[in-house]
N, C-alpha and C. Protein backbone atom coordinates (compact mmCIF):
# COMPACT_ATOMS: atom_id res chain seq x y z
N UNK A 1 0.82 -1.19 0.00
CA UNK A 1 0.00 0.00 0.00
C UNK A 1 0.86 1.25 0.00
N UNK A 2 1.88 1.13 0.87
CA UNK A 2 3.06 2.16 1.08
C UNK A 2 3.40 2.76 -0.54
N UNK A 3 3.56 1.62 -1.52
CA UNK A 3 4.29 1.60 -2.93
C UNK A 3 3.44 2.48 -3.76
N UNK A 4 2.25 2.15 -3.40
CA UNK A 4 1.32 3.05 -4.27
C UNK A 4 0.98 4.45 -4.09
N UNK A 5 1.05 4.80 -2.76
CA UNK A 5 0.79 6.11 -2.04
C UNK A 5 1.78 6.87 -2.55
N UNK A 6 3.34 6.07 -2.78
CA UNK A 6 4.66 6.67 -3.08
C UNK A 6 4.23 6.89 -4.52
N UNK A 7 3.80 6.04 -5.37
CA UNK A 7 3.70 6.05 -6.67
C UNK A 7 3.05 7.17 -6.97
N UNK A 8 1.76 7.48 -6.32
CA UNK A 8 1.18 8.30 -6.70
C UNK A 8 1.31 9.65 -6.21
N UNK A 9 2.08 10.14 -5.64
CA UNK A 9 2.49 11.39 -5.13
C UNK A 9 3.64 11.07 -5.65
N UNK A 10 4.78 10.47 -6.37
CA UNK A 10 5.62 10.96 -7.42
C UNK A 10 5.19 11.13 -8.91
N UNK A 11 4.15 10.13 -9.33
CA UNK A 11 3.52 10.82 -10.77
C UNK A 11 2.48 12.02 -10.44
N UNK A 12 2.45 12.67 -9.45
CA UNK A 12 1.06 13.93 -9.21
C UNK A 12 2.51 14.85 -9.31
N UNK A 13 3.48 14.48 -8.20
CA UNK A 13 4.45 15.60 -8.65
C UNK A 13 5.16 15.81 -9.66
N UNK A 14 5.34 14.82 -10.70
CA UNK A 14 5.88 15.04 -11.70
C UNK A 14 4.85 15.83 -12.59
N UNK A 15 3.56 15.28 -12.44
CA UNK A 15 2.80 16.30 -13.66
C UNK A 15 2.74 17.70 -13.35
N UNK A 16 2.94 17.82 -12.02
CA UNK A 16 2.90 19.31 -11.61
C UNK A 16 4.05 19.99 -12.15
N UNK A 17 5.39 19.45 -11.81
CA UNK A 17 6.24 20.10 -12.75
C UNK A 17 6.02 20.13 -13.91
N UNK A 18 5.66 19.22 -14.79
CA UNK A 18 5.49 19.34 -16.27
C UNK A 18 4.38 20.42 -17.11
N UNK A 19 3.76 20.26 -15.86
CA UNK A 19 2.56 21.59 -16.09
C UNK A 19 3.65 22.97 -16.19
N UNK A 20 4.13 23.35 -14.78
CA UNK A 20 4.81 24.31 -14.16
C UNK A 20 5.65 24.98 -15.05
N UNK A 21 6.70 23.96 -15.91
CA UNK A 21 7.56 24.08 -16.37
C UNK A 21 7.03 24.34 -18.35
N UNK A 22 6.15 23.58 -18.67
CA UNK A 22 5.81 23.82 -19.94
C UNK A 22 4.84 25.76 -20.06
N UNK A 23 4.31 26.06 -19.01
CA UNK A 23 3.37 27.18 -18.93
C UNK A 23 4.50 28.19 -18.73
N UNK A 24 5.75 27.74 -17.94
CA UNK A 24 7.04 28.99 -17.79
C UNK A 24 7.74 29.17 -19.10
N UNK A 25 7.77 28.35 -19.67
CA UNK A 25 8.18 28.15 -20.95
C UNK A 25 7.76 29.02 -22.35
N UNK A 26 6.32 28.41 -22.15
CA UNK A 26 5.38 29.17 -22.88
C UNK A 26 5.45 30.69 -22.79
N UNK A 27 5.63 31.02 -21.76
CA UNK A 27 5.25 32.71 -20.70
C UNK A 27 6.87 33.53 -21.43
N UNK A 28 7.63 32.41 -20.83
CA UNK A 28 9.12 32.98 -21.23
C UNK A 28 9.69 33.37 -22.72
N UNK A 29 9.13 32.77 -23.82
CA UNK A 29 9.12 32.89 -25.17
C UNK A 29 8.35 32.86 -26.05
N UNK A 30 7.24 33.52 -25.35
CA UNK A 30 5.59 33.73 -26.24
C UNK A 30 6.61 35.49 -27.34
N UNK A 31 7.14 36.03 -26.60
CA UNK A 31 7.57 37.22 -27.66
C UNK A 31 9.16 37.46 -28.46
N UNK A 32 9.25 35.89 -28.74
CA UNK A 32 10.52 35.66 -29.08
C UNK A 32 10.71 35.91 -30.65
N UNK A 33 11.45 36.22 -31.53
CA UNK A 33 11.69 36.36 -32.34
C UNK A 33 11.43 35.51 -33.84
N UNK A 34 10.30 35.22 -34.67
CA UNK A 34 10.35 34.01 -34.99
C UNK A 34 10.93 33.57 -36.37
N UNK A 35 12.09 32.87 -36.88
CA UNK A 35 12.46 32.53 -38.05
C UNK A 35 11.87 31.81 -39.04
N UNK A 36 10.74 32.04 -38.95
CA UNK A 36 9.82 31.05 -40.37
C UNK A 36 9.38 29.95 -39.64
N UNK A 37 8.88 29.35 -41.00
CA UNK A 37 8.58 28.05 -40.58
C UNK A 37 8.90 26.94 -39.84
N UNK A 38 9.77 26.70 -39.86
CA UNK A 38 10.53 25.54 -39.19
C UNK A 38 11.39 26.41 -38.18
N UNK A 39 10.64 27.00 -37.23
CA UNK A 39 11.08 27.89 -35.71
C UNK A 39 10.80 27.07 -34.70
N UNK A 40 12.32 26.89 -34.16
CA UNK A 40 12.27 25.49 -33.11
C UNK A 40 12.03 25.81 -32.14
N UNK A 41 11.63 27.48 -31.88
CA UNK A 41 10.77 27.69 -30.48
C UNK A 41 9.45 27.48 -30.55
N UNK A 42 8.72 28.00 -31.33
CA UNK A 42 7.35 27.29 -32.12
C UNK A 42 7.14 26.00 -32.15
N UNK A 43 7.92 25.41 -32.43
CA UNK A 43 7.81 23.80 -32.30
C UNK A 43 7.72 23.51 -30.76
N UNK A 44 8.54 24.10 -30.08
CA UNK A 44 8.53 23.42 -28.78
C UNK A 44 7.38 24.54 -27.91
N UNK A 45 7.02 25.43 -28.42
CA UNK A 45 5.74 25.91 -27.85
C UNK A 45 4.70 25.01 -27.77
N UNK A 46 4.32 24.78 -29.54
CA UNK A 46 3.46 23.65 -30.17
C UNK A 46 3.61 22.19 -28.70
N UNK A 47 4.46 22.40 -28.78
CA UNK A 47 4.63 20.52 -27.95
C UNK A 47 4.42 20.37 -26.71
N UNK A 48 4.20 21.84 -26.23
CA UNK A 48 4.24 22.48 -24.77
C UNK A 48 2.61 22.44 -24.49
N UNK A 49 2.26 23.02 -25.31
CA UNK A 49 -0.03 23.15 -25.72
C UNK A 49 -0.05 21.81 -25.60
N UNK A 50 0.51 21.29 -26.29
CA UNK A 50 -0.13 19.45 -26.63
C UNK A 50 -0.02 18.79 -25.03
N UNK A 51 1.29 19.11 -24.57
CA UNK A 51 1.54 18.26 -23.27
C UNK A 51 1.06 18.87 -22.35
N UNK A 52 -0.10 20.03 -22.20
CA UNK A 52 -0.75 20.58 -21.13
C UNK A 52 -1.92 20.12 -21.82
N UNK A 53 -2.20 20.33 -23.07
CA UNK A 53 -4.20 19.70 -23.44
C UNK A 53 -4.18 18.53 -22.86
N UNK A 54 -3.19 17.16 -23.21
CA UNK A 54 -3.11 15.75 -22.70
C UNK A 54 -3.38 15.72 -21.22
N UNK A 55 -2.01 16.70 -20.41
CA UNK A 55 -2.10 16.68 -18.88
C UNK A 55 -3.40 17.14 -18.47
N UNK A 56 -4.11 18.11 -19.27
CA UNK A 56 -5.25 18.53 -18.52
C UNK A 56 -6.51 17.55 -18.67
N UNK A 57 -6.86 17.01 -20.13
CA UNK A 57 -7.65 15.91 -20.13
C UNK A 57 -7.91 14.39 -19.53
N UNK A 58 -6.24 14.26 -18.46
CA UNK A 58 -6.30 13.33 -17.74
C UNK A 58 -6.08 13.36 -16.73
N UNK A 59 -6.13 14.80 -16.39
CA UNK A 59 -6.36 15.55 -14.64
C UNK A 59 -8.42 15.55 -14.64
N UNK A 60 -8.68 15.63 -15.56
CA UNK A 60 -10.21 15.71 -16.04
C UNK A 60 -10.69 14.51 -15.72
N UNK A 61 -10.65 13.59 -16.48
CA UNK A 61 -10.65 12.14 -16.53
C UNK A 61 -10.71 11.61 -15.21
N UNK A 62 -9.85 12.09 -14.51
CA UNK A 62 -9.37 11.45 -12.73
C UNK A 62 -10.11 12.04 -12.16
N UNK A 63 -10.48 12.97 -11.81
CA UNK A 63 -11.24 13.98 -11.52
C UNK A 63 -12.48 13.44 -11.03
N UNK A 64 -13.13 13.04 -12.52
CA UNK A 64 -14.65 12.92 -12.33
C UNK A 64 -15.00 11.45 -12.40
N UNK A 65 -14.05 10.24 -12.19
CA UNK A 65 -13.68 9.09 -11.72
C UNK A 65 -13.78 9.12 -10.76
N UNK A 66 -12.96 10.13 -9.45
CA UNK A 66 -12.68 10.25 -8.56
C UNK A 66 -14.64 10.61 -8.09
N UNK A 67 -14.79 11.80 -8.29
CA UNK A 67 -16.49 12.09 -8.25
C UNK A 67 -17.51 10.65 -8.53
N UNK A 68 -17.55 10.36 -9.19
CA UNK A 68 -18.29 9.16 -9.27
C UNK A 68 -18.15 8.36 -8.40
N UNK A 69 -16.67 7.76 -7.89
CA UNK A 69 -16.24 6.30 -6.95
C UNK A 69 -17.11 7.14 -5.39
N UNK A 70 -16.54 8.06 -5.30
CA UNK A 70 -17.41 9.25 -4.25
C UNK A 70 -18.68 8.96 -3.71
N UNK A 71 -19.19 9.17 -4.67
CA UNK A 71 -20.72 9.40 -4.82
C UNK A 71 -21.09 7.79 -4.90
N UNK A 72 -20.39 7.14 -5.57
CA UNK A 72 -20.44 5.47 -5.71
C UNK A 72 -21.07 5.13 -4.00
N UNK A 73 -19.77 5.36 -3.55
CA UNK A 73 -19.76 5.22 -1.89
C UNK A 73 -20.21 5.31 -1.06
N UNK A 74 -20.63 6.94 -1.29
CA UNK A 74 -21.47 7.23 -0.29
C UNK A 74 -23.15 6.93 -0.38
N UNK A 75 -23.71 6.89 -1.47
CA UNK A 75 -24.82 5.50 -1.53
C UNK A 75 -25.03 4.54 -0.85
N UNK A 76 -23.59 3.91 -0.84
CA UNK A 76 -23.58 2.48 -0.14
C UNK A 76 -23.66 2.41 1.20
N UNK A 77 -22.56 3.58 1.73
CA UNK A 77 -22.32 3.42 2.91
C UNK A 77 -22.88 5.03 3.90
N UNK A 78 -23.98 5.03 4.65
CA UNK A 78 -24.64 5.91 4.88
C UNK A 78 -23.57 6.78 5.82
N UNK A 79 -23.86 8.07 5.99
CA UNK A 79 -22.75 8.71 6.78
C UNK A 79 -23.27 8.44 7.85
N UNK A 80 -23.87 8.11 9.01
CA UNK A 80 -23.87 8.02 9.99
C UNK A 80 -23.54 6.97 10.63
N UNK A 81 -23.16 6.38 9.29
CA UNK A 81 -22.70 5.08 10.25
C UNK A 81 -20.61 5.46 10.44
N UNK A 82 -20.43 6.78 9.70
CA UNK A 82 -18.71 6.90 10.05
C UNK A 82 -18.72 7.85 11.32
N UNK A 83 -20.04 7.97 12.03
CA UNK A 83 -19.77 8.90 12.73
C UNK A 83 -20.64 8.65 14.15
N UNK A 84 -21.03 7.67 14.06
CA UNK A 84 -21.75 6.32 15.53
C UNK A 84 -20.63 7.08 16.58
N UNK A 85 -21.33 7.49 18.10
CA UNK A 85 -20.43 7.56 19.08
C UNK A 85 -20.96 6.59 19.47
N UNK A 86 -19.57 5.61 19.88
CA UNK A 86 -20.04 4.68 20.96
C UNK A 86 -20.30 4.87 22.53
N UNK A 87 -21.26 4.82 22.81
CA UNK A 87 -21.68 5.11 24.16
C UNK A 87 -22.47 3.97 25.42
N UNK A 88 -22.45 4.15 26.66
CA UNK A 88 -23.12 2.47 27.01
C UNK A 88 -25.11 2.69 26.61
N UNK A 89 -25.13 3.46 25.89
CA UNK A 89 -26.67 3.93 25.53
C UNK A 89 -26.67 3.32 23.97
N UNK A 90 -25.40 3.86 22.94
CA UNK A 90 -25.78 2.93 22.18
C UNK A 90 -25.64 1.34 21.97
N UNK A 91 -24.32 1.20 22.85
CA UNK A 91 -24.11 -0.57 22.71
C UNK A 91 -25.12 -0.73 23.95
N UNK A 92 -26.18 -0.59 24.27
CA UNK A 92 -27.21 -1.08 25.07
C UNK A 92 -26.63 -1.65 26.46
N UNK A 93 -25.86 -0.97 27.06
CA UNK A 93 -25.41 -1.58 28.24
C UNK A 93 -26.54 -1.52 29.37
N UNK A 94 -26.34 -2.84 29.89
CA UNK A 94 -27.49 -2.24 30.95
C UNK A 94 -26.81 -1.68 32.32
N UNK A 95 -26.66 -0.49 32.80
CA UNK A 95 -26.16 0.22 33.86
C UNK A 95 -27.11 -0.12 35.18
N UNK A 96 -26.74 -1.47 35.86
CA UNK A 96 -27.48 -1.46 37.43
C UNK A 96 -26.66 -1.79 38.21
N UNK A 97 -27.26 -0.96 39.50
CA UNK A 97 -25.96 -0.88 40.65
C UNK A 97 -26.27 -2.38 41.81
């Protein structure tokens, strides 16, 4: 369980950089000088859009997976039952002296 928790808070932080780093990118040479067609900052702008549309459509995706399993759940499992105080009133104790 440990492996997965790790797993998944190193691929959440990696997309965060990849977000971070493609949008600084973008920001940093949106008014750069451009040589025609085949402008290899353009290209790597271009590749920068693509790898934030992808990252964002499967931050989306998880998202409303995540919403559904949610909502899945809480159907099933009523909230009052995560929030029962145990008391000798509800486990029916009988209190005689």
């Amino acid at each position: 369980m440990k492996k997965a928790k790790r797993a998944a808070v190193i691929t959440a932080v990696v997309l965060i950089i990849a977000m971070l780093f493609s949008v600084l990118f973008i920001a940093h040479e949106t008014g750069h000088e451009c040589s025609g067609e085949d402008c290899r900052v353009c290209m790597k702008i271009s590749a920068c859009e693509n790898a934030l549309k992808n990252i964002t459509g499967a931050v989306t995706a998880a998202a409303a997976l995540a919403a559904v399993c949610f909502v899945f759940v809480r159907t099933l499992v009523p909230l009052h039952s995560f929030y029962t105080v145990l008391s000798p009133v509800t486990l029916k104790v009988k209190l005689s002296d």
